[in-house]
PDB file of N, CA and C in Angstrom:
ATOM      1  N   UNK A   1       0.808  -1.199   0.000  1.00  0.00           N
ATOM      2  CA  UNK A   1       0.000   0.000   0.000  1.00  0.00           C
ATOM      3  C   UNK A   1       0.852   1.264   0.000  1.00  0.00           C
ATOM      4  N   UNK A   2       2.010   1.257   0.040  1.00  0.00           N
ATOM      5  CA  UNK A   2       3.369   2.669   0.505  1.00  0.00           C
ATOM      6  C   UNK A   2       3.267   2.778  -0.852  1.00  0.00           C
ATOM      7  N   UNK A   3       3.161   2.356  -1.785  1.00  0.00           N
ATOM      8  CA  UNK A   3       3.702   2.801  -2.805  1.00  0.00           C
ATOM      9  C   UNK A   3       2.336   3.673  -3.831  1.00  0.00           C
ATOM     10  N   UNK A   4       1.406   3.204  -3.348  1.00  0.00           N
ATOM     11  CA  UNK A   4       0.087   4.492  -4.079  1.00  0.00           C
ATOM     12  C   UNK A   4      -0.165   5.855  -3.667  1.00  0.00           C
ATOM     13  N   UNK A   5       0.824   6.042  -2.178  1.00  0.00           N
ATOM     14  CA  UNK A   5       0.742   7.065  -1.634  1.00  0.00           C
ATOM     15  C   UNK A   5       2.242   7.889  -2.284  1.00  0.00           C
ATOM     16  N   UNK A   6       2.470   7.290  -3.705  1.00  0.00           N
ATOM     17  CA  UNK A   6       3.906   8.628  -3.999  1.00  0.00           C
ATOM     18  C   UNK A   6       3.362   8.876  -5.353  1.00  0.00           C
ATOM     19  N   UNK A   7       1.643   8.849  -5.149  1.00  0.00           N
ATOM     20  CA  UNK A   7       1.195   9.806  -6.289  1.00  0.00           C
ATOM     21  C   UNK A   7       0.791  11.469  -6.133  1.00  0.00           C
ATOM     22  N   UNK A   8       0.857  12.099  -7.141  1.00  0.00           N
ATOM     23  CA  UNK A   8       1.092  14.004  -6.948  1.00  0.00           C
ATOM     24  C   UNK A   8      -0.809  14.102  -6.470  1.00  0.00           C
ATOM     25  N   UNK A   9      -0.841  14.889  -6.028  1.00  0.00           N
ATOM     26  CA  UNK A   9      -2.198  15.462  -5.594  1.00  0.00           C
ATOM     27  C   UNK A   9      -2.987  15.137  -4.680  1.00  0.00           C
ATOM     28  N   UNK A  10      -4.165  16.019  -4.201  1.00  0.00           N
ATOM     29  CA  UNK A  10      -5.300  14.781  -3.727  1.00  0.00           C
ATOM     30  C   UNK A  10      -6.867  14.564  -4.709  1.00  0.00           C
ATOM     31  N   UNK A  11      -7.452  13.980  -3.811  1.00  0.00           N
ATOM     32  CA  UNK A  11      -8.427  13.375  -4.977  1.00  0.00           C
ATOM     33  C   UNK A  11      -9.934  13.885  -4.377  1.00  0.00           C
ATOM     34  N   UNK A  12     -11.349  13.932  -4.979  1.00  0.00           N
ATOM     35  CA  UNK A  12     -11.963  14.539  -4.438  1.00  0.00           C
ATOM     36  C   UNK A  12     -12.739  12.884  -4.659  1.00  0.00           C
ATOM     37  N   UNK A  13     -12.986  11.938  -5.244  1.00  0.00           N
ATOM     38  CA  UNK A  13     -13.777  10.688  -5.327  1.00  0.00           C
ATOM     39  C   UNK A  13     -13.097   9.661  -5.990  1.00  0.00           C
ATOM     40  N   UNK A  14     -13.417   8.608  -5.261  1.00  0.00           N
ATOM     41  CA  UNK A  14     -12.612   7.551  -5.979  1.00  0.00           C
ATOM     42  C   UNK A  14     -13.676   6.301  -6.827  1.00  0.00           C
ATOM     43  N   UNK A  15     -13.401   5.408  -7.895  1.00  0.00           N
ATOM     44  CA  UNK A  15     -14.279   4.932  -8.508  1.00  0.00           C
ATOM     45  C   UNK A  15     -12.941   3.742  -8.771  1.00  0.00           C
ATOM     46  N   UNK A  16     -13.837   2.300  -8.908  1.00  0.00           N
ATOM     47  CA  UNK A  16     -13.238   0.917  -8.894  1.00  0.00           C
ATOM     48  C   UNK A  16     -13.334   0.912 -10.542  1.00  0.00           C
ATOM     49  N   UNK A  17     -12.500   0.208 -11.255  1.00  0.00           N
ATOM     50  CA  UNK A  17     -12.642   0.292 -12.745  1.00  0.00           C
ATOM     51  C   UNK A  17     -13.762  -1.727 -12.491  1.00  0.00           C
ATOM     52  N   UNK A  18     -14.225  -1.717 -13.244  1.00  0.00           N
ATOM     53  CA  UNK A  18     -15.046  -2.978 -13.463  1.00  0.00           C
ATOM     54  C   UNK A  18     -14.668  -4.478 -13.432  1.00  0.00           C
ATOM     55  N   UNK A  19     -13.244  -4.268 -13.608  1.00  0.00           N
ATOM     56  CA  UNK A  19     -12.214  -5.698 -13.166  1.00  0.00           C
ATOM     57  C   UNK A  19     -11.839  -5.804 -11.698  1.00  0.00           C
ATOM     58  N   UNK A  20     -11.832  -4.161 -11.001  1.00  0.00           N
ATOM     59  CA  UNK A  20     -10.960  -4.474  -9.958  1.00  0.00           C
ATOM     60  C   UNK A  20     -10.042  -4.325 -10.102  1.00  0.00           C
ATOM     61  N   UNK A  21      -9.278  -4.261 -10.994  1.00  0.00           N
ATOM     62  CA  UNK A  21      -7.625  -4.095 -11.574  1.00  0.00           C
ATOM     63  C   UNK A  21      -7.120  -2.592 -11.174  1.00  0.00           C
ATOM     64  N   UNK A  22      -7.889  -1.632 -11.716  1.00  0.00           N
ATOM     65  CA  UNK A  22      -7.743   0.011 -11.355  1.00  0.00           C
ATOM     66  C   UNK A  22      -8.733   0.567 -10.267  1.00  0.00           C
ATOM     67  N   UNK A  23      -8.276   1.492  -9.973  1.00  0.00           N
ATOM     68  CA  UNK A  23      -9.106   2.667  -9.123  1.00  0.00           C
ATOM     69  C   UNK A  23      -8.529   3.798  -9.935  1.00  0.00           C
ATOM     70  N   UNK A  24      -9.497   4.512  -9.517  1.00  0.00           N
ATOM     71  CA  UNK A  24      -9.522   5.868 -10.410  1.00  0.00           C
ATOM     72  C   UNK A  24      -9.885   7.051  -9.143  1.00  0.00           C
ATOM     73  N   UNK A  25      -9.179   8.206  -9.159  1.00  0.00           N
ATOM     74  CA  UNK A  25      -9.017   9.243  -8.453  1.00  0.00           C
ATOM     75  C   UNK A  25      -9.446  10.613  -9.370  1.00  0.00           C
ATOM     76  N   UNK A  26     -10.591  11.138  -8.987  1.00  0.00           N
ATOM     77  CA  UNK A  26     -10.538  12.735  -9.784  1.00  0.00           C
ATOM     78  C   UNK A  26      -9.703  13.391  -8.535  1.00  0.00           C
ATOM     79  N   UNK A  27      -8.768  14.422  -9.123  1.00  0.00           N
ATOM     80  CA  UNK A  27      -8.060  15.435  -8.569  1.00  0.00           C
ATOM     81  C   UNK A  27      -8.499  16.715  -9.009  1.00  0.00           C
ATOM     82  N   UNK A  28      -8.474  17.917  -7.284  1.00  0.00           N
ATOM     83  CA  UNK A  28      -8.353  18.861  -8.182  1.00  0.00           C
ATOM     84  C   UNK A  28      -6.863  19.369  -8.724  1.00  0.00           C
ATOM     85  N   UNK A  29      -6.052  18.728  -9.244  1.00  0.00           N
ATOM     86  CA  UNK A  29      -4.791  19.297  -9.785  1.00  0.00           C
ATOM     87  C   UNK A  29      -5.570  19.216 -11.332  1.00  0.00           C
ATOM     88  N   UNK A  30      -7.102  18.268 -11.947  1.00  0.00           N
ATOM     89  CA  UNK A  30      -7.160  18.285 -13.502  1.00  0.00           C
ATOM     90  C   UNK A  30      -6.478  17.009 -14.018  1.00  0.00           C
ATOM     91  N   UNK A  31      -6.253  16.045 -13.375  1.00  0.00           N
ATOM     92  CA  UNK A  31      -5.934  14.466 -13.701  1.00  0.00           C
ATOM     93  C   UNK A  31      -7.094  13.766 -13.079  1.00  0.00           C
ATOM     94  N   UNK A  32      -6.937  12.433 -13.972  1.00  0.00           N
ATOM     95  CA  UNK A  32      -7.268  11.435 -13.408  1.00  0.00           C
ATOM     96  C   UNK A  32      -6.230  10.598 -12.545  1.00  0.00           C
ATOM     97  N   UNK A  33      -5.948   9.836 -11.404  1.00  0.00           N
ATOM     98  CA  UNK A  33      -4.984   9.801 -10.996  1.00  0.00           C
ATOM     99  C   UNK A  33      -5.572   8.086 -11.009  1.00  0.00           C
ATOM    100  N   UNK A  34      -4.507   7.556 -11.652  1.00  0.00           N
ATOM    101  CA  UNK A  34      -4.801   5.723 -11.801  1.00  0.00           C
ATOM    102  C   UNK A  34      -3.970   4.861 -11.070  1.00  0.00           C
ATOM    103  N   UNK A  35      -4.467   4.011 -10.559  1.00  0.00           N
ATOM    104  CA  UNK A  35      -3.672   3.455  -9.452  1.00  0.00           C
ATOM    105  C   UNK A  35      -3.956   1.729  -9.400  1.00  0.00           C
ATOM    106  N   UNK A  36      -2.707   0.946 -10.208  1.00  0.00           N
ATOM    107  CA  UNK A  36      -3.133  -0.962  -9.973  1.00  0.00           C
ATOM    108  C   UNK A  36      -3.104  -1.274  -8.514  1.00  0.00           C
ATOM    109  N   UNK A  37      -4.468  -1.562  -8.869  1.00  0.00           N
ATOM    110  CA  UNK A  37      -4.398  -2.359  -7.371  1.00  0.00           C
ATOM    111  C   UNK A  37      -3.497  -4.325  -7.662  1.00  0.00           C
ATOM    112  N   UNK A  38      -3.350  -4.459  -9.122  1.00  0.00           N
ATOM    113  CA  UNK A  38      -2.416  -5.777  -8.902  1.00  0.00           C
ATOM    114  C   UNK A  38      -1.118  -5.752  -8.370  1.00  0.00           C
ATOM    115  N   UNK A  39      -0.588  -4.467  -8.549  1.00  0.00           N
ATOM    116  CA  UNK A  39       0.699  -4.290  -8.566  1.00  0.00           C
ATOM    117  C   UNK A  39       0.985  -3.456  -7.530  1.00  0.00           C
ATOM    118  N   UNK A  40      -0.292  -3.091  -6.702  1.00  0.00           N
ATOM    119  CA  UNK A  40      -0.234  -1.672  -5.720  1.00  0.00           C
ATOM    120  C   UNK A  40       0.673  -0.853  -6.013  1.00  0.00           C
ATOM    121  N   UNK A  41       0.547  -0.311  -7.283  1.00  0.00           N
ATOM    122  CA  UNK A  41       1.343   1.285  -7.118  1.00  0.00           C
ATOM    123  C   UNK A  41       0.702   2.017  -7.673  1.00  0.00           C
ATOM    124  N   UNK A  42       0.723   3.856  -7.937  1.00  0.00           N
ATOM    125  CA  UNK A  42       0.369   4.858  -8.434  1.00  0.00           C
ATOM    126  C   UNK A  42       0.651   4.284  -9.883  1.00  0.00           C
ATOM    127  N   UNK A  43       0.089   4.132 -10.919  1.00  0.00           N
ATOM    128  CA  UNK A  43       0.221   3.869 -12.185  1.00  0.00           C
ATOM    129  C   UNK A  43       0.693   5.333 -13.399  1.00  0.00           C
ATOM    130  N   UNK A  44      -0.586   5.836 -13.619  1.00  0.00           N
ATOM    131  CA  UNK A  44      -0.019   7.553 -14.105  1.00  0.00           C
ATOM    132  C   UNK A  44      -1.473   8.518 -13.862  1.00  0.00           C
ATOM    133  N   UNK A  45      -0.710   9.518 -14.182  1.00  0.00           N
ATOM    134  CA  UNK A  45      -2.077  10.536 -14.253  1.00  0.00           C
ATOM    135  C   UNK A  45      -2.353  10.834 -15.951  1.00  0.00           C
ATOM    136  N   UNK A  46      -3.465  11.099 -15.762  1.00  0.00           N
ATOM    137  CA  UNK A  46      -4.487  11.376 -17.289  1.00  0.00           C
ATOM    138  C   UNK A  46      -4.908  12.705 -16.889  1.00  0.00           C
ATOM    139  N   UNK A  47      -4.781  13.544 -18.082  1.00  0.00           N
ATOM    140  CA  UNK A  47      -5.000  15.018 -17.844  1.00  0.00           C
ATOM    141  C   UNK A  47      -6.280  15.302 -18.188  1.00  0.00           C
ATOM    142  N   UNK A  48      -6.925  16.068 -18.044  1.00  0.00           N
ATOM    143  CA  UNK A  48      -8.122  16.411 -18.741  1.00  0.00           C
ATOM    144  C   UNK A  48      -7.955  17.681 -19.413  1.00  0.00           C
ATOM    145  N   UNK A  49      -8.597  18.778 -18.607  1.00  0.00           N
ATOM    146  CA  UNK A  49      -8.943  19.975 -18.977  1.00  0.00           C
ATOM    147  C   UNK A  49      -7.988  20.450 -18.587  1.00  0.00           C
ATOM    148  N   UNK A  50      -6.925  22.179 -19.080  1.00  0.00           N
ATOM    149  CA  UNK A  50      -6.269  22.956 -18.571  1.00  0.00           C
ATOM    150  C   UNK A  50      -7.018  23.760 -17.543  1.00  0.00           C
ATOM    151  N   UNK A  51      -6.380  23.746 -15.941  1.00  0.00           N
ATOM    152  CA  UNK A  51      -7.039  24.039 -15.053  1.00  0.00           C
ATOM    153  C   UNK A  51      -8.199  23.704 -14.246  1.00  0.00           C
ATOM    154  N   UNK A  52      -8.653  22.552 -14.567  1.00  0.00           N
ATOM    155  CA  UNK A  52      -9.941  22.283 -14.266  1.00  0.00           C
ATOM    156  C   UNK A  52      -9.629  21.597 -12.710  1.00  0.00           C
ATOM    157  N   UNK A  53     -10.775  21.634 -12.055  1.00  0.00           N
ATOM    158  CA  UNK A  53     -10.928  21.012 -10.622  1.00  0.00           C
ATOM    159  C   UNK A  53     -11.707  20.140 -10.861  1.00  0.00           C
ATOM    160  N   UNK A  54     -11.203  18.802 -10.569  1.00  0.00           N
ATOM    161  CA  UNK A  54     -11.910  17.700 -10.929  1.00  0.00           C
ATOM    162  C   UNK A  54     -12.912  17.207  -9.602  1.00  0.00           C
ATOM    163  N   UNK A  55     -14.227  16.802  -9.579  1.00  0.00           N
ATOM    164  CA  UNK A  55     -14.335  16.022  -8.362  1.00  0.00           C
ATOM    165  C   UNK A  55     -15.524  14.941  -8.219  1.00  0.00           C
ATOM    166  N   UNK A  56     -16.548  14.593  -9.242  1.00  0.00           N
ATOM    167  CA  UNK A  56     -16.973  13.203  -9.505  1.00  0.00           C
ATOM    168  C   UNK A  56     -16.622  12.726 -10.105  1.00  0.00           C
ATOM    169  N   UNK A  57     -16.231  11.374 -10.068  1.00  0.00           N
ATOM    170  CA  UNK A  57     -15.675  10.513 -11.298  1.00  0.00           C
ATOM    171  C   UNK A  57     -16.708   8.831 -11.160  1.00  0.00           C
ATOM    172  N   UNK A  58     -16.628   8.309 -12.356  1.00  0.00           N
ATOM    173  CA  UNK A  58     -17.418   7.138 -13.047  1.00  0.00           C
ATOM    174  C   UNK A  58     -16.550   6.803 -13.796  1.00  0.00           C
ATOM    175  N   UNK A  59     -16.773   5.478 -13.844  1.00  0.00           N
ATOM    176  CA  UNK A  59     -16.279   4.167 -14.933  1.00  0.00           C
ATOM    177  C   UNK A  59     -17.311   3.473 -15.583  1.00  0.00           C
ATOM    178  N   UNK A  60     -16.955   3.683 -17.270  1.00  0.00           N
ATOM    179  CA  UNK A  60     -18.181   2.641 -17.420  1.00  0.00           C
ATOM    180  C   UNK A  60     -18.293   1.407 -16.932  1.00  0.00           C
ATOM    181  N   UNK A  61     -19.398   0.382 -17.211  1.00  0.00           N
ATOM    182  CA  UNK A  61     -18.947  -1.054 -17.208  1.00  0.00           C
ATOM    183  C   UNK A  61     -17.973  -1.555 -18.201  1.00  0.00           C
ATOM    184  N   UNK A  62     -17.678  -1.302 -19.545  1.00  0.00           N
ATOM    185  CA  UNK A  62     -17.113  -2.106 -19.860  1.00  0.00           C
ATOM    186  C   UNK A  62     -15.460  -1.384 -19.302  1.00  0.00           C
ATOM    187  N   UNK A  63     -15.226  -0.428 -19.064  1.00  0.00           N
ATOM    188  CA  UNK A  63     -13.848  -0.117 -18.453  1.00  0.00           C
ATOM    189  C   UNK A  63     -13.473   1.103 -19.364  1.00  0.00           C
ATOM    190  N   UNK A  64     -13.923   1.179 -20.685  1.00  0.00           N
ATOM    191  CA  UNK A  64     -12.881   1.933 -21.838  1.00  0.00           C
ATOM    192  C   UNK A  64     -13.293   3.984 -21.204  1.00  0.00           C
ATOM    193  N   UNK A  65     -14.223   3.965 -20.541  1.00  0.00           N
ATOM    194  CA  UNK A  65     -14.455   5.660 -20.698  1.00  0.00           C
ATOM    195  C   UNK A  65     -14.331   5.788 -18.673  1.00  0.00           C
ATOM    196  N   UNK A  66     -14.118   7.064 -18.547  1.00  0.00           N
ATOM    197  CA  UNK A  66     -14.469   7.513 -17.453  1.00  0.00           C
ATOM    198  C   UNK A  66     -15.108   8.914 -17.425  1.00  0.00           C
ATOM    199  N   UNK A  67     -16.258   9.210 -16.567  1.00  0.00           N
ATOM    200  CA  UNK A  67     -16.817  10.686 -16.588  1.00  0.00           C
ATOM    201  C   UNK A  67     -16.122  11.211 -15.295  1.00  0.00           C
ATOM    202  N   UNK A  68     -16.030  12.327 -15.504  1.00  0.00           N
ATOM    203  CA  UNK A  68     -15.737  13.238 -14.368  1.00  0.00           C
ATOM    204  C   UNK A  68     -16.092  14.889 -14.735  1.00  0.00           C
ATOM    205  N   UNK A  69     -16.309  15.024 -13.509  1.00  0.00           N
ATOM    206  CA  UNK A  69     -16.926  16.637 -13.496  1.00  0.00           C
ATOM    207  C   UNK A  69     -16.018  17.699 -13.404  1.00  0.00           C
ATOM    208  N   UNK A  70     -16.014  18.290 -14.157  1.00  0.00           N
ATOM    209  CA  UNK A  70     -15.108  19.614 -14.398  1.00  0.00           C
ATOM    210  C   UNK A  70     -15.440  20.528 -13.158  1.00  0.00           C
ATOM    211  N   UNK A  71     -15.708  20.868 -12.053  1.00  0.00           N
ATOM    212  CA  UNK A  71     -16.193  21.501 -11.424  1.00  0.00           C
ATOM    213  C   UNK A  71     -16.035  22.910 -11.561  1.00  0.00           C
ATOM    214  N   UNK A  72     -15.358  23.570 -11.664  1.00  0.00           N
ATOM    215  CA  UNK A  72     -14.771  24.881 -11.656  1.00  0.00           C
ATOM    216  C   UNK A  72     -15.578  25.290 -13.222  1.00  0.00           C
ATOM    217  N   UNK A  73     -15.647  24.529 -14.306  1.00  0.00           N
ATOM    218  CA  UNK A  73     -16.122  24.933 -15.340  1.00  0.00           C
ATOM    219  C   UNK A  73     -17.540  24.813 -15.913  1.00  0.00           C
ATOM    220  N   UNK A  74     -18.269  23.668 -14.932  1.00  0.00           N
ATOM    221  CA  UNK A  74     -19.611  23.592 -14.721  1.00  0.00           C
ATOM    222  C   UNK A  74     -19.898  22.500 -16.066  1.00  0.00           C
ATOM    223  N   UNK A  75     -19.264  21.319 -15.972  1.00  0.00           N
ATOM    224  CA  UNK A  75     -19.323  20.769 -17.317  1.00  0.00           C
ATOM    225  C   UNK A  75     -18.621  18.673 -16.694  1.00  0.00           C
ATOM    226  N   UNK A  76     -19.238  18.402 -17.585  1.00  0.00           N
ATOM    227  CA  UNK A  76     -18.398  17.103 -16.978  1.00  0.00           C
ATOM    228  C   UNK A  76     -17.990  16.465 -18.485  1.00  0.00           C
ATOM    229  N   UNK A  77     -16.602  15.571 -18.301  1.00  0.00           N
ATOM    230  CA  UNK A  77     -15.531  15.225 -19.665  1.00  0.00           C
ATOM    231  C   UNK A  77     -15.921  14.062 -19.793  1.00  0.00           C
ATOM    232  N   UNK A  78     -15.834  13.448 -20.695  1.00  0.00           N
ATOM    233  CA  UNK A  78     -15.586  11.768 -20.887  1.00  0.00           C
ATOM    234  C   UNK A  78     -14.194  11.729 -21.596  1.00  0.00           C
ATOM    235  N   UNK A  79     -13.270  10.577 -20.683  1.00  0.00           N
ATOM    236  CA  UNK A  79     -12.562  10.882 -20.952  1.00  0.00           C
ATOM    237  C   UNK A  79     -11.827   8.798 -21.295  1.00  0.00           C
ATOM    238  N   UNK A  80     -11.009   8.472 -22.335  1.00  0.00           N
ATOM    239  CA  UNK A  80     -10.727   7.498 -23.141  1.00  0.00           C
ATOM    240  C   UNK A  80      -9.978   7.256 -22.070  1.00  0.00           C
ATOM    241  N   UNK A  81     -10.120   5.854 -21.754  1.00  0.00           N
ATOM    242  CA  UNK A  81      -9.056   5.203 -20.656  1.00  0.00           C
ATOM    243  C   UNK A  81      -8.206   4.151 -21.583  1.00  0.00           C
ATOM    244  N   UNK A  82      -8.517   4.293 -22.610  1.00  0.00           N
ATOM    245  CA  UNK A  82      -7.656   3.638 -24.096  1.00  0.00           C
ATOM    246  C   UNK A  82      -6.599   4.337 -24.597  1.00  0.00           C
ATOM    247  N   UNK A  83      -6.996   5.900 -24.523  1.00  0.00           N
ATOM    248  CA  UNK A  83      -6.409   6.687 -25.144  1.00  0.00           C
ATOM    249  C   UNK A  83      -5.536   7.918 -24.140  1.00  0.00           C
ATOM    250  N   UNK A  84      -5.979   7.651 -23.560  1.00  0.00           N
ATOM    251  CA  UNK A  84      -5.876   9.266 -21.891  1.00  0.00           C
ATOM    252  C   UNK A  84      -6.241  10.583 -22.925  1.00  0.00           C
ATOM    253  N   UNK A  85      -7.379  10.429 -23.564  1.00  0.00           N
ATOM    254  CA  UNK A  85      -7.457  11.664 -24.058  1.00  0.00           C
ATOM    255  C   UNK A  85      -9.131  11.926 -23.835  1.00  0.00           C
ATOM    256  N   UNK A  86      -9.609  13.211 -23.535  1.00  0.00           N
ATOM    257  CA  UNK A  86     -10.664  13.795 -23.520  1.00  0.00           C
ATOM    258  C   UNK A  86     -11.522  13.894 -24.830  1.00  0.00           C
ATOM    259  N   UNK A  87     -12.720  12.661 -24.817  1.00  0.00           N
ATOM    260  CA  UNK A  87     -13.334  12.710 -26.175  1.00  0.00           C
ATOM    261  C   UNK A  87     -14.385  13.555 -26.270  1.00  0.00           C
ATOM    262  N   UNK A  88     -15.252  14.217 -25.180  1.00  0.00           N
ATOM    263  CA  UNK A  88     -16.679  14.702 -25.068  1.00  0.00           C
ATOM    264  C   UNK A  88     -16.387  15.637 -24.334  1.00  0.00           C
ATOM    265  N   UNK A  89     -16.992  16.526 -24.306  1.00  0.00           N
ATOM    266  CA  UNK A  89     -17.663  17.463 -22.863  1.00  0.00           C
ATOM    267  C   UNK A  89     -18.873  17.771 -22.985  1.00  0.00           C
ATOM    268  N   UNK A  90     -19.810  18.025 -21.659  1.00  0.00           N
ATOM    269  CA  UNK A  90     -21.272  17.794 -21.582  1.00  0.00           C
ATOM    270  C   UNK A  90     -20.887  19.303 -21.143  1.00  0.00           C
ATOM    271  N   UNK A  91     -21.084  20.635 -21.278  1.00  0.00           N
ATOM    272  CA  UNK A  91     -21.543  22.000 -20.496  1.00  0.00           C
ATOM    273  C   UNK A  91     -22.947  22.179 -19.819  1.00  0.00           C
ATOM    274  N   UNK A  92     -22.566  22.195 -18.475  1.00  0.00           N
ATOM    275  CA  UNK A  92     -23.727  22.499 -17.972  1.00  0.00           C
ATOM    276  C   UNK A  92     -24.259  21.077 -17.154  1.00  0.00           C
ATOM    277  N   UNK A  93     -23.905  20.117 -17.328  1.00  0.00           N
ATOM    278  CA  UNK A  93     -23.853  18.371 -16.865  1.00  0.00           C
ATOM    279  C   UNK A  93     -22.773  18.543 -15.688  1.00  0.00           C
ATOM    280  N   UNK A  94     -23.323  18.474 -14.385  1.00  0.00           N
ATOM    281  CA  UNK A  94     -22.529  18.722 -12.768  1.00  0.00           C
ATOM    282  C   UNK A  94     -23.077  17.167 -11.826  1.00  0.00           C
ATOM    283  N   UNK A  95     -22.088  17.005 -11.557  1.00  0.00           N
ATOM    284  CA  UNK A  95     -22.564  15.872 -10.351  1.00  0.00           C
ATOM    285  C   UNK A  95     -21.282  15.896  -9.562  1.00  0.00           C
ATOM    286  N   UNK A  96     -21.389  15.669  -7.686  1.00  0.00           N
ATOM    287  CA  UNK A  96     -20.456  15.771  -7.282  1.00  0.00           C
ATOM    288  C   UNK A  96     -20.153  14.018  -6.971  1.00  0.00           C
ATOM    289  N   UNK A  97     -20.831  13.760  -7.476  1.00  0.00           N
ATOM    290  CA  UNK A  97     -20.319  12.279  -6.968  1.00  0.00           C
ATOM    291  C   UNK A  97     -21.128  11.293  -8.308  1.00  0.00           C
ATOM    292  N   UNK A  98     -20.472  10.600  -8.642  1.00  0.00           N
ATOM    293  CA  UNK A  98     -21.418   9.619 -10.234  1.00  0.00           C
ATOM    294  C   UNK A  98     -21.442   8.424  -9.367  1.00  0.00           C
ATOM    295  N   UNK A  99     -22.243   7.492 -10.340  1.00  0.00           N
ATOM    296  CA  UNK A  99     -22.354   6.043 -10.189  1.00  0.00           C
ATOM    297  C   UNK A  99     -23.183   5.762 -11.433  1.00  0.00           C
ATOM    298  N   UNK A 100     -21.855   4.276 -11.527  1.00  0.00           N
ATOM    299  CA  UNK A 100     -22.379   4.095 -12.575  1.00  0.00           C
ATOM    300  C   UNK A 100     -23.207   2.171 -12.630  1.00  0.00           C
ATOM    301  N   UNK A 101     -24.130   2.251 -13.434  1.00  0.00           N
ATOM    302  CA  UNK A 101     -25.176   1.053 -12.902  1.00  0.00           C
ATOM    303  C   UNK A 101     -25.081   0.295 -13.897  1.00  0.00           C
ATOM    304  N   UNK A 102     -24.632  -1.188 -14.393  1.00  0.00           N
ATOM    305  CA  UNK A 102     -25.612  -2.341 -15.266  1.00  0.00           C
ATOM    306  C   UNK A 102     -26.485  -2.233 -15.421  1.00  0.00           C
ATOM    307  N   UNK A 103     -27.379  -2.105 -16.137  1.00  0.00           N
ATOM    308  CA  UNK A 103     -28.980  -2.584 -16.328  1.00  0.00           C
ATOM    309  C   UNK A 103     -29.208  -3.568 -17.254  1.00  0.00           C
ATOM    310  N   UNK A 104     -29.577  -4.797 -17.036  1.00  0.00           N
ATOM    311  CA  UNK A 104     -29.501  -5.926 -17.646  1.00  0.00           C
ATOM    312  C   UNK A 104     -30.963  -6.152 -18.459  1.00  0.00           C
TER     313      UNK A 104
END
């Protein structure tokens, strides 16, 4: 567990990726902050927005996207956990905390 704690920032919500394999951290530094839980260490950060204060975050089910809320800009990103790149923004779409559900 020493070793997830020599990642930069803090986090405002944390979200399990759908394997269990990742956790996911919104920061307000404007990363996603990713962290294996196989390997217990800080993995990397994923940037989003310049400046943004991050602080709900979601995983889909199948693993490939994560949402998080831009807070400071009043908008929430989807952002490629394939790619670490920001594909969407919703303006005006705020949640301080997501969850995300199966519906079968």
């Amino acid at each position: 567990m020493m070793q997830m704690l020599n990642s930069p920032g803090g986090s405002m919500q944390l979200a399990v990726g759908p394997h269990g394999k990742h956790v996911y951290a919104a920061s307000f530094s404007g990363n996603i902050l990713v962290y294996n839980t196989t390997q217990d260490i800080f993995e990397k950060n994923i940037s989003t927005v310049s400046n943004a204060k991050l602080s709900g975050i979601a995983i889909n089910p199948s693993g490939n996207y994560a949402y998080t809320t831009v807070e400071n800009m009043h908008e929430t990103v989807s952002v490629s956990l394939t790619t670490d790149k920001v594909v969407s923004t919703y303006p005006g779409l705020m949640a301080n905390r997501w969850l995300v559900a199966r519906l079968s």
